[in-house]
Protein backbone atom coordinates (compact mmCIF):
# COMPACT_ATOMS: atom_id res chain seq x y z
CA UNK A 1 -38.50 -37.00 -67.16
CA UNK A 2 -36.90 -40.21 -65.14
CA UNK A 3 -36.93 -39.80 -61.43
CA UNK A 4 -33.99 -38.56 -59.62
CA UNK A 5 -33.69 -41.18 -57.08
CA UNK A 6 -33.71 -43.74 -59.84
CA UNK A 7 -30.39 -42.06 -61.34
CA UNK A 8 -28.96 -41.69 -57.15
CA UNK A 9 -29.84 -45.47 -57.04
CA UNK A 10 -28.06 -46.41 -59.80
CA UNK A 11 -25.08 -44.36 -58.69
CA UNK A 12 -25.26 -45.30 -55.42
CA UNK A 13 -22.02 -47.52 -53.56
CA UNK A 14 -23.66 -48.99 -50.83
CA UNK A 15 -23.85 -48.10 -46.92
CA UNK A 16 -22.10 -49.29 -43.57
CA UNK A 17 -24.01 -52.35 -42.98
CA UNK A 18 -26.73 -52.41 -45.77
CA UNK A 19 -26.57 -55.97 -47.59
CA UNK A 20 -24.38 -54.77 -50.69
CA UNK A 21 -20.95 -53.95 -48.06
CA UNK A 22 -21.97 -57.28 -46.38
CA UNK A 23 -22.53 -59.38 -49.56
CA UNK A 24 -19.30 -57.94 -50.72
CA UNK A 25 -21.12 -56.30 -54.14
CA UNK A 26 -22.90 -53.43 -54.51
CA UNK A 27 -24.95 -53.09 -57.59
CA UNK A 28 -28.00 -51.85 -57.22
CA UNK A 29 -31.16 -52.79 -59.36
CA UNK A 30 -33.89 -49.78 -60.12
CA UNK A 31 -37.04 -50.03 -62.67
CA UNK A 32 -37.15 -46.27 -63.87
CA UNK A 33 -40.18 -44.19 -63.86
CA UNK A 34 -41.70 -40.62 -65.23
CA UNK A 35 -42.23 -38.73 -62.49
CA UNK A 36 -45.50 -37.54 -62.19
CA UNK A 37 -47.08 -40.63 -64.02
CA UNK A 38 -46.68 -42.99 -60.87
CA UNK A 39 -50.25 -43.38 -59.09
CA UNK A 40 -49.19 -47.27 -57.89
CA UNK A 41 -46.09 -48.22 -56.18
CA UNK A 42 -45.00 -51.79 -55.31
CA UNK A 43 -42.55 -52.51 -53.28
CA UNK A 44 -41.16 -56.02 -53.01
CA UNK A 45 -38.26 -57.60 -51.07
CA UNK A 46 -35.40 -57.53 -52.94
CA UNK A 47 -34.22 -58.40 -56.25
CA UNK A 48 -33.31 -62.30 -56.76
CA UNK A 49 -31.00 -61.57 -59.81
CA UNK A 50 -29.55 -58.83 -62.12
CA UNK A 51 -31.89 -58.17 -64.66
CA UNK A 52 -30.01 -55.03 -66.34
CA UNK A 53 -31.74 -54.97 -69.52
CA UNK A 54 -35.34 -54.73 -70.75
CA UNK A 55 -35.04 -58.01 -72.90
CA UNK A 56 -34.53 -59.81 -69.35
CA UNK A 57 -37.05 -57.87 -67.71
CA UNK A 58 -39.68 -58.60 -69.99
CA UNK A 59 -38.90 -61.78 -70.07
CA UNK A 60 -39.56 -62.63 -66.82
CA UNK A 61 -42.80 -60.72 -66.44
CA UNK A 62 -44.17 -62.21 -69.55
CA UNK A 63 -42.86 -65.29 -70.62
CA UNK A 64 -41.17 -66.43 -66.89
CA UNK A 65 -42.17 -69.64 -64.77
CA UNK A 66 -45.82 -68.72 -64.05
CA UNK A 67 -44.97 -69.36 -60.03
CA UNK A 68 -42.00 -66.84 -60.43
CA UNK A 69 -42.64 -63.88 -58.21
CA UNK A 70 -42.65 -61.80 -61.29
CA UNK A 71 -45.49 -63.59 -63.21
CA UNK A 72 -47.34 -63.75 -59.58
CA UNK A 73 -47.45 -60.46 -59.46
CA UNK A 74 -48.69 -59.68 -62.91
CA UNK A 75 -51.25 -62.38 -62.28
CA UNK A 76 -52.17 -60.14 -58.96
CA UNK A 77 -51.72 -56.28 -60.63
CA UNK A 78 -52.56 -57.29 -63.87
CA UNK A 79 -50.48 -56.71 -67.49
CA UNK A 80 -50.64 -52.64 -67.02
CA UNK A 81 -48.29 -53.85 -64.42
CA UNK A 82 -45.84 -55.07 -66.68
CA UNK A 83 -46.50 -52.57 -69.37
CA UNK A 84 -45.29 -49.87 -66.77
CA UNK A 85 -42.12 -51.82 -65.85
CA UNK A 86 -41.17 -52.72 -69.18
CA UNK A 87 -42.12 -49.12 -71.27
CA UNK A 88 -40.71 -47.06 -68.17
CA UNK A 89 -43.87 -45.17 -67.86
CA UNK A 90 -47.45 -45.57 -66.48
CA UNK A 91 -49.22 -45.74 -63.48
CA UNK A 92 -47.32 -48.14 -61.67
CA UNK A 93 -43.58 -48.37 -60.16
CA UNK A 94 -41.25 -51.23 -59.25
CA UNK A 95 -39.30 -50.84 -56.61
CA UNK A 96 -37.29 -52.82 -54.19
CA UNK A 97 -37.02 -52.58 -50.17
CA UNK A 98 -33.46 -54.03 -50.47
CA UNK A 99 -31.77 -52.42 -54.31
CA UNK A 100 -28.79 -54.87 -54.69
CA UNK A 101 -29.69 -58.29 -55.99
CA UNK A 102 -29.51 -61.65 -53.32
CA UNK A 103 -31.16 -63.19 -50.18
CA UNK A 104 -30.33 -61.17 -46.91
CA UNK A 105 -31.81 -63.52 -44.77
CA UNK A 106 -28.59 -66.24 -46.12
CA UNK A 107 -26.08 -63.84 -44.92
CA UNK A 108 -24.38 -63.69 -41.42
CA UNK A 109 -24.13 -61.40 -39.83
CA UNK A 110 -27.34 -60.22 -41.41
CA UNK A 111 -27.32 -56.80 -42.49
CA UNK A 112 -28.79 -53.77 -41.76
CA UNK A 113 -31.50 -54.43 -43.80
CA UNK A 114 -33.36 -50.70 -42.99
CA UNK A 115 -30.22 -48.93 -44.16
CA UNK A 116 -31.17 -49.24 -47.72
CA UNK A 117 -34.91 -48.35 -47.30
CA UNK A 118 -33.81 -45.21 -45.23
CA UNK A 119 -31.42 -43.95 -47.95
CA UNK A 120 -33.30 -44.77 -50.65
CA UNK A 121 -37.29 -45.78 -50.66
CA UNK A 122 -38.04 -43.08 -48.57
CA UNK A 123 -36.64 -40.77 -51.40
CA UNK A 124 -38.10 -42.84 -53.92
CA UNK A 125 -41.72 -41.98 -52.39
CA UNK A 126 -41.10 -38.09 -51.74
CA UNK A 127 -40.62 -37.56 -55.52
CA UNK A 128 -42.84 -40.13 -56.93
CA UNK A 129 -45.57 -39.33 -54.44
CA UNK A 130 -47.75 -42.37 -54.94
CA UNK A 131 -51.64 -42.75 -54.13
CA UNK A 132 -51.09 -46.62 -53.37
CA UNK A 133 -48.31 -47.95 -51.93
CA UNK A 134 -48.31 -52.26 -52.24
CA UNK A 135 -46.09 -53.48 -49.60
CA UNK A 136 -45.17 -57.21 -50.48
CA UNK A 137 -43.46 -58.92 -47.16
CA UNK A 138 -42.90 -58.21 -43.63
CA UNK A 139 -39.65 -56.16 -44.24
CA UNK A 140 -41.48 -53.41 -46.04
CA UNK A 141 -44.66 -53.37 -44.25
CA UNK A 142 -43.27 -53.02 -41.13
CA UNK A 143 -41.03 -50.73 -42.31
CA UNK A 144 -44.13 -48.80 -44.17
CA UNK A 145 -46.40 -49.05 -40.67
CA UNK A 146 -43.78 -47.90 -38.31
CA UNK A 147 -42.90 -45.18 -40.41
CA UNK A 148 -46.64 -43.95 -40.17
CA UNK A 149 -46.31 -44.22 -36.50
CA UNK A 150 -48.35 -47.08 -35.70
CA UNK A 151 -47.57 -49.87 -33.52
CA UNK A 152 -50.09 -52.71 -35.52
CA UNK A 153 -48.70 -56.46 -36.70
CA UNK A 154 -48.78 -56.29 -40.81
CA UNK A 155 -50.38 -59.58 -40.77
CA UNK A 156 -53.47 -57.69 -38.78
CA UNK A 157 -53.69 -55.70 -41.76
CA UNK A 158 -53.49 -58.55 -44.42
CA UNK A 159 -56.68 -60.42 -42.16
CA UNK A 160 -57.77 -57.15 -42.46
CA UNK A 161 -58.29 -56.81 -46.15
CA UNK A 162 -59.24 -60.87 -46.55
CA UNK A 163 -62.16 -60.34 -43.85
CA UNK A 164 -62.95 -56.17 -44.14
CA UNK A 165 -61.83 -55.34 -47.56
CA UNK A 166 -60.83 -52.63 -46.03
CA UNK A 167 -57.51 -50.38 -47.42
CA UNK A 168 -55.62 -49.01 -44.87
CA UNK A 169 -55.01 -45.23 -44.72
CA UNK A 170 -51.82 -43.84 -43.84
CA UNK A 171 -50.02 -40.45 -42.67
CA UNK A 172 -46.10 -40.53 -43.92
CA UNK A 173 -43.75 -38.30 -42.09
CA UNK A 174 -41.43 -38.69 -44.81
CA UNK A 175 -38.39 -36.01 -43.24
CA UNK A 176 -37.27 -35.89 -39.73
CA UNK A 177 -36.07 -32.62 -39.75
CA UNK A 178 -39.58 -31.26 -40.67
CA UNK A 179 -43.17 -31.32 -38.38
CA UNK A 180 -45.33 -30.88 -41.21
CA UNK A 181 -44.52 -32.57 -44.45
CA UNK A 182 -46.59 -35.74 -44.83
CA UNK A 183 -47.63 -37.53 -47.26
CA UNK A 184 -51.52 -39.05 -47.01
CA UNK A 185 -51.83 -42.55 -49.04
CA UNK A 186 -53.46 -45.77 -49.14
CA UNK A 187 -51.86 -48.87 -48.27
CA UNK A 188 -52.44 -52.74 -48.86
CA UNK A 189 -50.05 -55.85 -47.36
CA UNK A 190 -48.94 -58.95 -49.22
CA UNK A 191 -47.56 -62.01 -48.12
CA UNK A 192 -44.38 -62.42 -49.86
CA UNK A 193 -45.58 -64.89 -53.18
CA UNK A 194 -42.41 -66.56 -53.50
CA UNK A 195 -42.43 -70.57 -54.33
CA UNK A 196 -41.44 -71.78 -51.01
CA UNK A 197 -44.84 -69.86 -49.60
CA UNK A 198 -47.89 -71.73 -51.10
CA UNK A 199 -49.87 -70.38 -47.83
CA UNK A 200 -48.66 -66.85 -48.07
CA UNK A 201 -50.43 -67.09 -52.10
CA UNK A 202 -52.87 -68.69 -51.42
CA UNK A 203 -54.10 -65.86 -49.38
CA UNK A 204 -52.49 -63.01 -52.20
CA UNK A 205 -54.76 -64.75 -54.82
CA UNK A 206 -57.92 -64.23 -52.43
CA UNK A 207 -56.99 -60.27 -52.44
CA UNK A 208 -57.06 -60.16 -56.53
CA UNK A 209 -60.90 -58.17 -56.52
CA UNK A 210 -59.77 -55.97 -53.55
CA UNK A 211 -56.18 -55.00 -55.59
CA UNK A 212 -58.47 -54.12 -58.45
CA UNK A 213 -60.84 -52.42 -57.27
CA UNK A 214 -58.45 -50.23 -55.39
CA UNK A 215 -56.50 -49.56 -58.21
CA UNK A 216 -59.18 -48.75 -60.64
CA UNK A 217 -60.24 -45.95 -58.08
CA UNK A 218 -56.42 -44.55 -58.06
CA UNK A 219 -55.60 -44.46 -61.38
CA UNK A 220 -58.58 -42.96 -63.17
């Protein structure tokens, strides 16, 4: 059975100030997963374009530009990544901080960037209920840290894992109307592995053994 929030995403007409009202087009972008399958979720920045069919999709995390951020990633997560995105099923799950396809940081006013992780992400990781969230940029980290109530600079966490290899453990209050449902999960930070950011991969690429290791342990 396909998540809920996937079909909510994909239903969904945008919110005052989230990038989709400013851009002037909401249309949301959502990989679809079984729930109950998902032990791995990554969450990256936003979706460049509109890939709305599977023939794109795979595509681009297959056959792509091998310093695409798709093809980076498989290179970091491995091809059971792109199995899961492509087949809709498996361990892992694609998902987006910011669902509607673009660059927020080109538009002015900039938008309220948190509005679409509040309405959906949060939902996305109450049903799903992964063991290992991958938080790829300082958008979603942030986001991911603050929401776990801790006042600690992503980067920290990155040096972290390059000089520790050490996972970070986190405590999600994931509703605000409720004191005691959390969710307890493990946590790793990537710098965002786009072109323009041969530092930022550089350092991704030195976190391949710690990625697999970790996620050997959560998907047995």
């Amino acid at each position: 059975m396909l998540s809920a929030p996937a079909k909510t995403i994909e239903s969904c007409q945008g919110e005052d100030g989230c990038y989709g009202r400013v851009a002037g087009k909401v249309k949301p972008i959502v990989f679809k997963s079984i729930s109950g399958q998902v032990r791995v979720m990554v969450i990256t920045e936003q979706p460049r374009s509109a890939r709305s069919d599977k023939g794109d999709l795979k595509d681009a995390l297959t056959s792509g530009a091998k310093n695409s951020i798709p093809r980076r990633l498989v290179e970091l997560l491995g091809n059971e990544f792109a199995e899961s995105v492509i087949n809709e099923r498996g361990v892992f799950n694609w998902t987006h901080f910011v669902k509607c396809p673009g660059n927020f940081r080109k538009l002015k006013p900039r938008p309220l960037v948190r509005r679409c992780a509040e309405t959906h992400l949060l939902k996305e990781i109450r049903v799903l209920k992964p063991s290992l969230l991958i938080c790829v940029g300082g958008e979603s980290s942030s986001w991911l840290l603050e929401l776990a109530g801790l006042e600690v600079d992503w980067r920290d966490c990155v040096m972290d894992q390059l000089c520790k290899k050490s996972v970070a453990n986190l405590r999600l209050k994931l509703h605000e109307d409720t004191k005691d449902e959390f969710l307890e999960v493990k946590a790793l930070f990537l710098f965002h592995p786009a072109e323009r950011s041969g530092i930022g991969w550089h350092y991704d690429s030195k976190l391949k053994d710690l990625l697999k290791t970790t996620i050997a342990s959560i998907a047995k």
